[in-house]
Protein backbone atom coordinates (compact mmCIF):
# COMPACT_ATOMS: atom_id res chain seq x y z
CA UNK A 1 -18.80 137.23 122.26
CA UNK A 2 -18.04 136.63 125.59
CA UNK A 3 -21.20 135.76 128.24
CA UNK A 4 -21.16 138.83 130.08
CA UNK A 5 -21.41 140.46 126.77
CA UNK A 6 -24.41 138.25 125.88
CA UNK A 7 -25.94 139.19 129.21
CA UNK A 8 -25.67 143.12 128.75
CA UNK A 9 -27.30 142.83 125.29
CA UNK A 10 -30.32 140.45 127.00
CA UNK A 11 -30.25 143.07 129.82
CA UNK A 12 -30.40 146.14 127.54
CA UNK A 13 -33.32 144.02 125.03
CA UNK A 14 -35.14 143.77 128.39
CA UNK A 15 -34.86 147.41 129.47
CA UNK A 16 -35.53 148.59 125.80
CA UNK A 17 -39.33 146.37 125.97
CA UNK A 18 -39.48 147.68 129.43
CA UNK A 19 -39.39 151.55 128.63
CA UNK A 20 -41.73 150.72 125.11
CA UNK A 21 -44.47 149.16 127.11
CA UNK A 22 -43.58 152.15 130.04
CA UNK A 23 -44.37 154.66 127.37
CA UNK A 24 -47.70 152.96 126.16
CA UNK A 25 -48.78 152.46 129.11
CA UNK A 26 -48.12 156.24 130.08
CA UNK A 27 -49.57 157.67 126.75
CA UNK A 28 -52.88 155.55 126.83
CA UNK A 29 -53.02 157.03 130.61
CA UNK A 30 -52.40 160.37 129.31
CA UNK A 31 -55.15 159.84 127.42
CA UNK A 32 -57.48 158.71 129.91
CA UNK A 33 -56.87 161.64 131.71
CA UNK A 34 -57.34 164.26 129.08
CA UNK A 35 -60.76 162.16 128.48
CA UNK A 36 -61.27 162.39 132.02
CA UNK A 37 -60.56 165.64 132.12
CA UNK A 38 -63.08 167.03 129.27
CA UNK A 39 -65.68 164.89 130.83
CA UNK A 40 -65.51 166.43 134.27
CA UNK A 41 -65.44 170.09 132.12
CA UNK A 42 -68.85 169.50 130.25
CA UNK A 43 -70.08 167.76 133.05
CA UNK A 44 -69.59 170.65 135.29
CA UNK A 45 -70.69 173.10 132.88
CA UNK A 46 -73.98 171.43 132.52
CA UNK A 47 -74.08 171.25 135.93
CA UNK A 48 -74.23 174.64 137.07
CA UNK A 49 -77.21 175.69 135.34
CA UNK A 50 -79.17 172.71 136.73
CA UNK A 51 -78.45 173.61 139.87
CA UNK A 52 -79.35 177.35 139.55
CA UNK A 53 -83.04 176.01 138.24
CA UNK A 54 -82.88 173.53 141.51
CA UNK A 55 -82.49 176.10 143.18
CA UNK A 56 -85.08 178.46 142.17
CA UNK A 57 -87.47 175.58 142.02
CA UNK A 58 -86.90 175.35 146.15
CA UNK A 59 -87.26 178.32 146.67
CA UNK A 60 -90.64 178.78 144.41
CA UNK A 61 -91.75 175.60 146.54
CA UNK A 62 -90.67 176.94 150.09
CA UNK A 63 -92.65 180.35 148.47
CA UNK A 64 -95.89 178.14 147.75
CA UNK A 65 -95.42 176.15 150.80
CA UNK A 66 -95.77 179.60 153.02
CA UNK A 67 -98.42 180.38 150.75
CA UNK A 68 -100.55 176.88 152.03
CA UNK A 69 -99.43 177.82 155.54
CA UNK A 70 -100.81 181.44 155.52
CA UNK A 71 -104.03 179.33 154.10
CA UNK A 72 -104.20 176.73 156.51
CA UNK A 73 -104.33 178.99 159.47
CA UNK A 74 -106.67 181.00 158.17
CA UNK A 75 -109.31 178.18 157.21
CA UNK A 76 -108.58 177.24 160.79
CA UNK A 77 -109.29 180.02 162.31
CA UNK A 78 -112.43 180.74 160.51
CA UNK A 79 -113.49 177.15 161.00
CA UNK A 80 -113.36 178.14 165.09
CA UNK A 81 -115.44 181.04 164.24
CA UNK A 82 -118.16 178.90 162.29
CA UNK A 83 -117.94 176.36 165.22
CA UNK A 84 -118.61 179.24 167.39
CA UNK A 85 -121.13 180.74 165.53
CA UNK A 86 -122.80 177.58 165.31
CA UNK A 87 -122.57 177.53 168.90
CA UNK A 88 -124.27 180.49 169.84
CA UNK A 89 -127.09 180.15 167.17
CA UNK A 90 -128.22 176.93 168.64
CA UNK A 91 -127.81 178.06 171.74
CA UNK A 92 -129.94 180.93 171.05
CA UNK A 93 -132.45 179.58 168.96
CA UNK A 94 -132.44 176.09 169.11
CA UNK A 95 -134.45 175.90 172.53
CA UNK A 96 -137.14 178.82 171.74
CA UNK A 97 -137.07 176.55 167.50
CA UNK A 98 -137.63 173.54 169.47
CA UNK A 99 -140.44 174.41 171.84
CA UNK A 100 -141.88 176.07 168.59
CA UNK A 101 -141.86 173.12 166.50
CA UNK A 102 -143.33 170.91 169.45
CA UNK A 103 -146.20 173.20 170.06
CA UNK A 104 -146.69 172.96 166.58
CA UNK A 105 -147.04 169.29 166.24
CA UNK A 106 -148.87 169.03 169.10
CA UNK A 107 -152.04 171.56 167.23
CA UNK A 108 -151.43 169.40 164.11
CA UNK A 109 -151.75 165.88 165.87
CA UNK A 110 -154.80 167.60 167.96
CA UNK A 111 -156.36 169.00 164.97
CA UNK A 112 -155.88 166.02 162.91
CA UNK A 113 -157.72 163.48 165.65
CA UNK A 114 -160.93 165.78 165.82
CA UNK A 115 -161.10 164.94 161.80
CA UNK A 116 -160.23 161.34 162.27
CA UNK A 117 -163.64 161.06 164.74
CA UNK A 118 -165.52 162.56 162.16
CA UNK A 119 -164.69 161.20 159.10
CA UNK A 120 -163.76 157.14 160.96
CA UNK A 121 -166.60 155.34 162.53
CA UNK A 122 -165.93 154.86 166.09
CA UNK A 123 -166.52 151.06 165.07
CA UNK A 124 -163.86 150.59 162.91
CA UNK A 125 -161.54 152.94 164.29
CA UNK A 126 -160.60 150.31 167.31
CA UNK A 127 -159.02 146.91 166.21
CA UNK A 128 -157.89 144.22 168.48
CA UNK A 129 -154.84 142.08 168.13
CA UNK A 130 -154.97 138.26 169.21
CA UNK A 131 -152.26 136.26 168.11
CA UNK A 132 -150.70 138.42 165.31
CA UNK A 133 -153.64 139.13 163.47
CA UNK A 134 -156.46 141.89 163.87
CA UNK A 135 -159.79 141.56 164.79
CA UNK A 136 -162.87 144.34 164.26
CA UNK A 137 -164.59 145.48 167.53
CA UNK A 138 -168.00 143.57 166.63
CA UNK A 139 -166.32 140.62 166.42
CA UNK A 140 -164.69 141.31 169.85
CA UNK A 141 -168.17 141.72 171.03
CA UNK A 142 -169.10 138.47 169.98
CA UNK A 143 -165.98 136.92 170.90
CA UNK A 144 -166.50 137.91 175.02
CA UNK A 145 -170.32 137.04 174.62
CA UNK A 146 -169.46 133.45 174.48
């Protein structure tokens, strides 16, 4: 065998290994890919449901959140009509309830001092204070006669 003979059986070895590790490598990718390609296939059918129920469950939400909204402007505006009711009733009444209820304490404290005079002797009923402590009104008396 002649060398150029040796080298086109080396060359021909080499191209052989090539094309067998070529065609592994291509099947295992071939692989991959039909793998891949199930995969994206359930994934995708699993998907689409959950995003129909997404769905559904924003617009339930955006349905509950006009819901609150409808709510909230109604508890608003009825708070402004309490705050003006409350306005006008105090307004209306709260001067006339006032002078009432002053009048009215007024006869209690003045009927309640004509029963203190007769039930209190005038004697006890006045105290004097000299350096935080009380003294009776005959020992005032006694006191100034000094």
């Amino acid at each position: 065998m002649t060398g150029g003979e040796v080298a086109g059986i080396l060359v021909a070895v080499f191209w052989a290994i090539l094309v067998s590790f070529l065609a592994v490598v291509l099947a295992r990718l071939a692989q991959t890919l039909r793998a891949t390609t199930r995969l994206v296939a359930d994934v995708t059918e699993q998907a689409v449901p959950l995003l129909a129920d997404a769905s559904a469950t924003v617009r339930s939400a955006q349905t509950q959140l006009d819901r609150v909204d409808a709510i909230a402007s109604d508890v608003q505006e009825v708070t402004a009509n309490a705050s003006a009711l409350s306005t006008t009733v105090a307004s209306t009444f709260g001067g006339p309830l006032v002078k009432v209820a002053a009048f009215g304490y007024g006869v209690r404290r003045a009927l309640g001092r004509g029963r203190d005079r007769e039930e209190v002797p005038p004697a006890t009923a006045r105290r004097t204070v000299i350096v935080g402590r009380t003294v009776p009104v005959a020992r005032r008396r006694k006191q100034k006669g000094r």
